[in-house]
Protein backbone atom coordinates (compact mmCIF):
# COMPACT_ATOMS: atom_id res chain seq x y z
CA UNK A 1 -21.42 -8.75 -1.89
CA UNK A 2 -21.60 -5.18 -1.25
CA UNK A 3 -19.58 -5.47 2.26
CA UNK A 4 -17.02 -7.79 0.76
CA UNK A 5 -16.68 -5.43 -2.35
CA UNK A 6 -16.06 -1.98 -0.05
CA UNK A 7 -13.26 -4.47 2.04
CA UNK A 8 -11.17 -5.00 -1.27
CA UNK A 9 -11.53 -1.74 -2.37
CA UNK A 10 -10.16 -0.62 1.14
CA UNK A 11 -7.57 -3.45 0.83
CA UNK A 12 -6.64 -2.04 -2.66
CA UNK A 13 -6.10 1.23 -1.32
CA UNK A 14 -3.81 0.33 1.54
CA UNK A 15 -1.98 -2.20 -0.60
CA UNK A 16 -1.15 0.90 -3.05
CA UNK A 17 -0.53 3.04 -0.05
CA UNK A 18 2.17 0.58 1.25
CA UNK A 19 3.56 0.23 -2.82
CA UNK A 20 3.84 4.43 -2.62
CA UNK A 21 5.74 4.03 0.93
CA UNK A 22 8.25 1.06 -0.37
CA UNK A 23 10.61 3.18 -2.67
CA UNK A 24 11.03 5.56 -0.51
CA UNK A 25 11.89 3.06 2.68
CA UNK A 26 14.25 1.56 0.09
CA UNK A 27 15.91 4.79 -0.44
CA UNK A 28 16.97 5.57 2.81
CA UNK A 29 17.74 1.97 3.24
CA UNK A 30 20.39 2.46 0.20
CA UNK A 31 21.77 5.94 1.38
CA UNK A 32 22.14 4.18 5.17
């Protein structure tokens, strides 16, 4: 339980890494 416990806290932490990154993709996406 331990290993599968750090993986979703990694996969949490990417997942809101990628969330962060989205707006701004958008952005330039909307001023293109």
């Amino acid at each position: 339980r331990r290993i599968q416990h750090t993986v979703l806290r990694i996969n949490s932490i990417n997942i809101n890494r990628a969330i962060d990154k989205k707006p701004e993709v958008e952005g330039l996406d909307r001023v293109y």
